[in-house]
N, C-alpha and C. Protein backbone atom coordinates (compact mmCIF):
# COMPACT_ATOMS: atom_id res chain seq x y z
N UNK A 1 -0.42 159.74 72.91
CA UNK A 1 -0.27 161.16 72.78
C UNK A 1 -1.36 161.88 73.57
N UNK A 2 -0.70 163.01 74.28
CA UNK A 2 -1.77 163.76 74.84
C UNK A 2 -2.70 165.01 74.03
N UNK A 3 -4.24 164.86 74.48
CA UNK A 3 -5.16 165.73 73.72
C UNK A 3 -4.68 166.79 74.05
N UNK A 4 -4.45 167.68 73.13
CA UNK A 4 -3.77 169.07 74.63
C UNK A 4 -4.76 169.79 74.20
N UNK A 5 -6.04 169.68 73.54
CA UNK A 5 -7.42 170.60 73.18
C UNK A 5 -8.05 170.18 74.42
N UNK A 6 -7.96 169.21 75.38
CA UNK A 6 -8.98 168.81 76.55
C UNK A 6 -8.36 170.04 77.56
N UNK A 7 -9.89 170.07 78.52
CA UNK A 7 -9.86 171.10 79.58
C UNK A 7 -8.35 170.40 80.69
N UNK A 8 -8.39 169.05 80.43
CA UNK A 8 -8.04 168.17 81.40
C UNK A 8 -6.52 168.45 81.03
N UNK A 9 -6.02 168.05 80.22
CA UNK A 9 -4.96 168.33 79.96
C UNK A 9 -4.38 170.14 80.06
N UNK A 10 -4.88 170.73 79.48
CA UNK A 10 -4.61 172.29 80.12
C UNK A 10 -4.39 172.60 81.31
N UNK A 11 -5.83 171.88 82.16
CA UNK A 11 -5.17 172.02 84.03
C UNK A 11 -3.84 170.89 84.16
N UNK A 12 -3.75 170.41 83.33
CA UNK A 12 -2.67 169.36 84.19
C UNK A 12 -1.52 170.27 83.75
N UNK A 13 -1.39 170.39 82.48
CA UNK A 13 -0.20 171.66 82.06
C UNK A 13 0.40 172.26 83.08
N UNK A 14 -0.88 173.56 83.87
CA UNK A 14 -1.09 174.36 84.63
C UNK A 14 -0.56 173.67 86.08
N UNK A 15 -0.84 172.85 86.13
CA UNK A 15 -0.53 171.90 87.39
C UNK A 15 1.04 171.79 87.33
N UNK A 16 1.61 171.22 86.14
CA UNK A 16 2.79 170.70 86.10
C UNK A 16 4.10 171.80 87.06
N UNK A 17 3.46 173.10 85.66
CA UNK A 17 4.32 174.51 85.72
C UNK A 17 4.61 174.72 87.51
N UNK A 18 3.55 174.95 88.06
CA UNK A 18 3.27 175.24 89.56
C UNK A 18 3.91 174.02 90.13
N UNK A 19 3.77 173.00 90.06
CA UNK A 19 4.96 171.81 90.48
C UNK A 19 6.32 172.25 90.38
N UNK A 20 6.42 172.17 89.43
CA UNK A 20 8.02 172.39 88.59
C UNK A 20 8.72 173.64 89.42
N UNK A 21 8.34 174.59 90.00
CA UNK A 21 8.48 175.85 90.16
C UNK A 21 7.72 176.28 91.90
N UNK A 22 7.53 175.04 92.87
CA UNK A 22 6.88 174.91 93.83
C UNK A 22 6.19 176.03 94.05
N UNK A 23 5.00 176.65 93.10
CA UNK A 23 4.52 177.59 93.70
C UNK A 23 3.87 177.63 95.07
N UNK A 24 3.23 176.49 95.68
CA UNK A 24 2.38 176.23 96.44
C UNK A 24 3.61 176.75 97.76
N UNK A 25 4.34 176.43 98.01
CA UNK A 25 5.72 176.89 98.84
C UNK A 25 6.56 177.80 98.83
N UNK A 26 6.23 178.38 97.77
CA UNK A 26 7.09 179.95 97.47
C UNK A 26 5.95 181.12 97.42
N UNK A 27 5.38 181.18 97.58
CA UNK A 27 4.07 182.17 97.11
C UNK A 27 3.36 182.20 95.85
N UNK A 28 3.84 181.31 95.33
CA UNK A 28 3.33 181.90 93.93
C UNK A 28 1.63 181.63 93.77
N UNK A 29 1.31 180.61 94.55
CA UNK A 29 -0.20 180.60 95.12
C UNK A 29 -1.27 181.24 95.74
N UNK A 30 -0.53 182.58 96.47
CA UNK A 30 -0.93 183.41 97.00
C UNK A 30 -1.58 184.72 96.31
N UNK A 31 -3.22 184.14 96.66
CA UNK A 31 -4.26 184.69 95.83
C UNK A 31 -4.19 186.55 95.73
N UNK A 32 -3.77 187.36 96.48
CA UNK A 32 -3.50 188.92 96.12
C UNK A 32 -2.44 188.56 95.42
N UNK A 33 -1.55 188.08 95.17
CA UNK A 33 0.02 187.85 94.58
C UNK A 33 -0.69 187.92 93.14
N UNK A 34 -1.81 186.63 92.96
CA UNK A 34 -2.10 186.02 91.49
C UNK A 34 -2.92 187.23 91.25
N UNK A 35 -3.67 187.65 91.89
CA UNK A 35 -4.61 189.11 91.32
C UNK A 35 -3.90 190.46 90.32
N UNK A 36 -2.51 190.36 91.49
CA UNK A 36 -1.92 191.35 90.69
C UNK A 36 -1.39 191.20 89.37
N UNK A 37 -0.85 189.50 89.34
CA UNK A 37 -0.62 189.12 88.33
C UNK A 37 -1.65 188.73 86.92
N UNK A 38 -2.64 188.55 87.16
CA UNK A 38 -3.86 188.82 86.39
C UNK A 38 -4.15 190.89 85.78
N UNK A 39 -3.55 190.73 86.71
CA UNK A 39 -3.99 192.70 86.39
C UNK A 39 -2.82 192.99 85.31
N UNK A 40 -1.84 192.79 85.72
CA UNK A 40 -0.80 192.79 84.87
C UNK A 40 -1.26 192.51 83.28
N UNK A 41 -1.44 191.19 83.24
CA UNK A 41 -1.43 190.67 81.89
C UNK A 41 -2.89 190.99 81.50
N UNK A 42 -3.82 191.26 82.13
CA UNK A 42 -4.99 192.38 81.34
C UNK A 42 -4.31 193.79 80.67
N UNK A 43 -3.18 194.22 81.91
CA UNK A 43 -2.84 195.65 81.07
C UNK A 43 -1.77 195.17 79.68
N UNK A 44 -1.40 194.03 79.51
CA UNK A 44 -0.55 193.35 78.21
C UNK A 44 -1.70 193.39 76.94
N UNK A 45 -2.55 192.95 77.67
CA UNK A 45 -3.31 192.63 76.81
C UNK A 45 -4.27 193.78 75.83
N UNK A 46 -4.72 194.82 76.96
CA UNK A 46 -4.91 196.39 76.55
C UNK A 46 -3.92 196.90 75.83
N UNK A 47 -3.11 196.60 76.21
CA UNK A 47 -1.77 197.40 75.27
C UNK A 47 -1.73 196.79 74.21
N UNK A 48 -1.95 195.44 73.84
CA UNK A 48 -1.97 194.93 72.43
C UNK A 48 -2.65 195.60 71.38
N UNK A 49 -3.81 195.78 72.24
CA UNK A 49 -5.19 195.89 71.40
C UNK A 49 -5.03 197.75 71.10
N UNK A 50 -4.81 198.21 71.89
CA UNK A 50 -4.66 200.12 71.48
C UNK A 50 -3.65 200.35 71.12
N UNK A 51 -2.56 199.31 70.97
CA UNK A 51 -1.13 199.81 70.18
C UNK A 51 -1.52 198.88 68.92
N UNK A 52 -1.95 198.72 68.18
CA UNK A 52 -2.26 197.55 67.42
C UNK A 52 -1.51 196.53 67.08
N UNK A 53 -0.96 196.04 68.15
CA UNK A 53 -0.05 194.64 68.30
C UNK A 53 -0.57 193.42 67.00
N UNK A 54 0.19 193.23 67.09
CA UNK A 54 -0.43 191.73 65.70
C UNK A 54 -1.18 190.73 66.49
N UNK A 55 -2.18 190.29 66.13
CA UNK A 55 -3.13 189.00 66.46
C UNK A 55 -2.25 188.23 67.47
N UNK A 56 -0.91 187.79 66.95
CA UNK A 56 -0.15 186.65 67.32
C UNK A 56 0.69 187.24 68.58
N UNK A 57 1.16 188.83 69.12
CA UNK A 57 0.96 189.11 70.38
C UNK A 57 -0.37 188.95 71.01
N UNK A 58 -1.55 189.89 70.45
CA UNK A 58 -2.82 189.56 71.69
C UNK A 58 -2.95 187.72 72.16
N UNK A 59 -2.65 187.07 71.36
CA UNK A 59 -3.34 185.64 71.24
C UNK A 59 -2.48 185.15 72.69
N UNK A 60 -1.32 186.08 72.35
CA UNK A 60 0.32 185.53 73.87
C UNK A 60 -0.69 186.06 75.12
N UNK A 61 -0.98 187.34 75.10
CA UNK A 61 -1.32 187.82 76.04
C UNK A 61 -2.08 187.23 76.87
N UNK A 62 -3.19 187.09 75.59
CA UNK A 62 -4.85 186.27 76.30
C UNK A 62 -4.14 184.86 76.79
N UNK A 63 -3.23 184.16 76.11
CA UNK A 63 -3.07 183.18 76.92
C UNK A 63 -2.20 182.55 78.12
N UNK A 64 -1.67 183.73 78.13
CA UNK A 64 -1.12 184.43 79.58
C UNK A 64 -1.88 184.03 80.91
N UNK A 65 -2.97 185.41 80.25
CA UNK A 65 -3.82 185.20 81.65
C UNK A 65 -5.04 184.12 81.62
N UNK A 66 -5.01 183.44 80.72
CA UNK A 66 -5.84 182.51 80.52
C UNK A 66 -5.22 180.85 81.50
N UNK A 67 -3.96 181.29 81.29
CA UNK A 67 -2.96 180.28 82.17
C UNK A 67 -2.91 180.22 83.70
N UNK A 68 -3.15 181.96 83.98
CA UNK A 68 -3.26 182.20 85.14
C UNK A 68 -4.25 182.03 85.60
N UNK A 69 -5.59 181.96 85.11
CA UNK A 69 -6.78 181.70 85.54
C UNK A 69 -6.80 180.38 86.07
N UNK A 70 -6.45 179.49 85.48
CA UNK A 70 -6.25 177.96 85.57
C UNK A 70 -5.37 177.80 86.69
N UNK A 71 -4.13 178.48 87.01
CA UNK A 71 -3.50 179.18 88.36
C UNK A 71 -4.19 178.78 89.49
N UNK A 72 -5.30 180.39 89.31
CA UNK A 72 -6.11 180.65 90.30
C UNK A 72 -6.78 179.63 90.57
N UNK A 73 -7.13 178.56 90.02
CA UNK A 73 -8.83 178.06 90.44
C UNK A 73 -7.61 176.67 90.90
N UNK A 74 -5.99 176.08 90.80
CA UNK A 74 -5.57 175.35 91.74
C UNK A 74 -5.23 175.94 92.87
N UNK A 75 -4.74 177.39 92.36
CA UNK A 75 -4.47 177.79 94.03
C UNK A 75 -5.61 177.92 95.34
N UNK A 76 -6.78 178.42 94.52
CA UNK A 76 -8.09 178.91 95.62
C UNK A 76 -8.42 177.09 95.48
N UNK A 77 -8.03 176.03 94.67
CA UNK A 77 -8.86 174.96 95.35
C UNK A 77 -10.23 174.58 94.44
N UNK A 78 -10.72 174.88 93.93
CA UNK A 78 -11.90 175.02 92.99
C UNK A 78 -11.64 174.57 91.46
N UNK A 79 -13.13 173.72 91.06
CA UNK A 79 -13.66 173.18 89.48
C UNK A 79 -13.63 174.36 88.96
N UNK A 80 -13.06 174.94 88.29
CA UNK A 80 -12.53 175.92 87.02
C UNK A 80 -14.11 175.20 85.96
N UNK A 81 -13.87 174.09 85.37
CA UNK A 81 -14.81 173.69 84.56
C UNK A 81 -15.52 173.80 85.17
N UNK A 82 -16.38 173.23 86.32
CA UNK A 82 -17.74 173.30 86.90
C UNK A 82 -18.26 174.64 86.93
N UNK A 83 -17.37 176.09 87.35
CA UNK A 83 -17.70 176.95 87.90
C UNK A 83 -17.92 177.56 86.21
N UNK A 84 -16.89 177.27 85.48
CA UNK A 84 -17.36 178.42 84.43
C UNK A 84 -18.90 177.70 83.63
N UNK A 85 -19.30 176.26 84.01
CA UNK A 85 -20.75 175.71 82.77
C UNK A 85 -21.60 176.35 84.06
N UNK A 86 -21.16 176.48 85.68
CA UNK A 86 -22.46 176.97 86.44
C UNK A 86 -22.76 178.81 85.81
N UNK A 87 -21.89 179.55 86.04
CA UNK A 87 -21.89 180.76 85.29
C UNK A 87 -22.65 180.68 83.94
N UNK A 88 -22.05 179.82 83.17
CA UNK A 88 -22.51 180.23 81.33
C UNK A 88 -24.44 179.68 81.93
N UNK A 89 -24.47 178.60 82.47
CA UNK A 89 -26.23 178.44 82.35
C UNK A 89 -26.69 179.79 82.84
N UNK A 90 -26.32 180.46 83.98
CA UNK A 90 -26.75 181.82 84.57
C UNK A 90 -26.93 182.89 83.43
N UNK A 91 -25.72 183.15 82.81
CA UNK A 91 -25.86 183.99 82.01
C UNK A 91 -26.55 184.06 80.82
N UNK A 92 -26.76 182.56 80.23
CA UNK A 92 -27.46 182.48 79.12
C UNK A 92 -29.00 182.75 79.39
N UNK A 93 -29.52 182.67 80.72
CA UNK A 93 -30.76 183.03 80.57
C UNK A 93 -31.00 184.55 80.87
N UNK A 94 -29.75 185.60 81.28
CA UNK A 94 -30.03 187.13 81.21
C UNK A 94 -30.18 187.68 79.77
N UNK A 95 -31.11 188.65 79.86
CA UNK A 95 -31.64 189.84 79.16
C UNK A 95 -30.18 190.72 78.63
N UNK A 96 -30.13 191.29 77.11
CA UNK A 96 -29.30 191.72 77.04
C UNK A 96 -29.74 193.64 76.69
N UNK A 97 -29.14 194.30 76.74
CA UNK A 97 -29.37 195.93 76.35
C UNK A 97 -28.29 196.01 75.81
N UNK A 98 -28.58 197.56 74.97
CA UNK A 98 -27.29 198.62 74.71
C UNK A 98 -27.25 199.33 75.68
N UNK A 99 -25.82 199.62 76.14
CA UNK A 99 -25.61 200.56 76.77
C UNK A 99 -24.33 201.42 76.05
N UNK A 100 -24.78 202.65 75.84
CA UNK A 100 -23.94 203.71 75.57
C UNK A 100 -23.51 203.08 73.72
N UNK A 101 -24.24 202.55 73.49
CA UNK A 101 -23.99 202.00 71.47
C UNK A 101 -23.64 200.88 71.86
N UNK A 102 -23.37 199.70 73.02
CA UNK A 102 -22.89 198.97 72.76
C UNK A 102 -23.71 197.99 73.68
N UNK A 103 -23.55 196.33 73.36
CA UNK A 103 -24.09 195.17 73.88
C UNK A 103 -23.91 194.94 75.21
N UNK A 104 -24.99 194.56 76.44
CA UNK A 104 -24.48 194.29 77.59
C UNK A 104 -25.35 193.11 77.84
N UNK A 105 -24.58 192.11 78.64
CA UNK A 105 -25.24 191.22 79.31
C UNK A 105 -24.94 191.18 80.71
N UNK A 106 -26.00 191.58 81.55
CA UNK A 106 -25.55 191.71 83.17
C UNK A 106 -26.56 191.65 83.87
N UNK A 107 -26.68 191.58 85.11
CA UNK A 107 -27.69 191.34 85.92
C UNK A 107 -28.42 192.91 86.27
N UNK A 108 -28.94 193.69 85.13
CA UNK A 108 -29.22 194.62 85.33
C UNK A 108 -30.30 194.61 86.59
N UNK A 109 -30.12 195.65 87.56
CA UNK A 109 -30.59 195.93 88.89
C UNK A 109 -31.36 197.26 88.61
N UNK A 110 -32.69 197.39 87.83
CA UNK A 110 -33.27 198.59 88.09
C UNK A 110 -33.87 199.45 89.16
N UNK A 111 -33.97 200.66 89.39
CA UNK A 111 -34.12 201.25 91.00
C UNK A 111 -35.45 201.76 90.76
């Protein structure tokens, strides 16, 4: 039986779909194509959350574009896992503020 909680198995999922459906030969790989489609299912996902959609829509949404992310990183070619543990070490060592009442973590650039 397959782990389907492993990273490994999720990209292969992700892999399959894009097989099944030759994205790599139809466009569906084509990184402005996937952007828009990421934009999309952010605005699904906004709409969940300010229409007060039930948990069990947002959870569709997020894993929407959570699918598509996994997308992106076969279409551009790139460790999805590598890139997001190089990011999280980066970020875990930034400084956090409030800004405007609320929590930020960013590479604040003071002038």
């Amino acid at each position: 039986m397959v782990n389907r909680d492993s990273y490994d198995a999720m990209l292969a999922a992700v892999q399959a779909f894009h097989d099944k459906h030759d994205f790599k030969n139809t466009g569906g790989e084509e990184l402005t194509y996937r952007i828009a489609l990421m934009t999309e299912e952010l605005g699904e996902i906004a709409e969940a959350v300010t229409k007060g959609k039930s948990r069990e829509v947002l959870a569709e949404e997020v894993a929407d574009l959570f699918i598509l992310l996994f997308g992106t990183a076969i279409a551009a070619d790139f460790d999805l896992k590598q890139a997001f543990w190089e990011k999280m070490e980066k970020i875990m060592q930034r400084e956090s503020r409030m800004v405007n009442g609320r929590i930020r973590v960013s590479e604040f650039r003071d002038s």
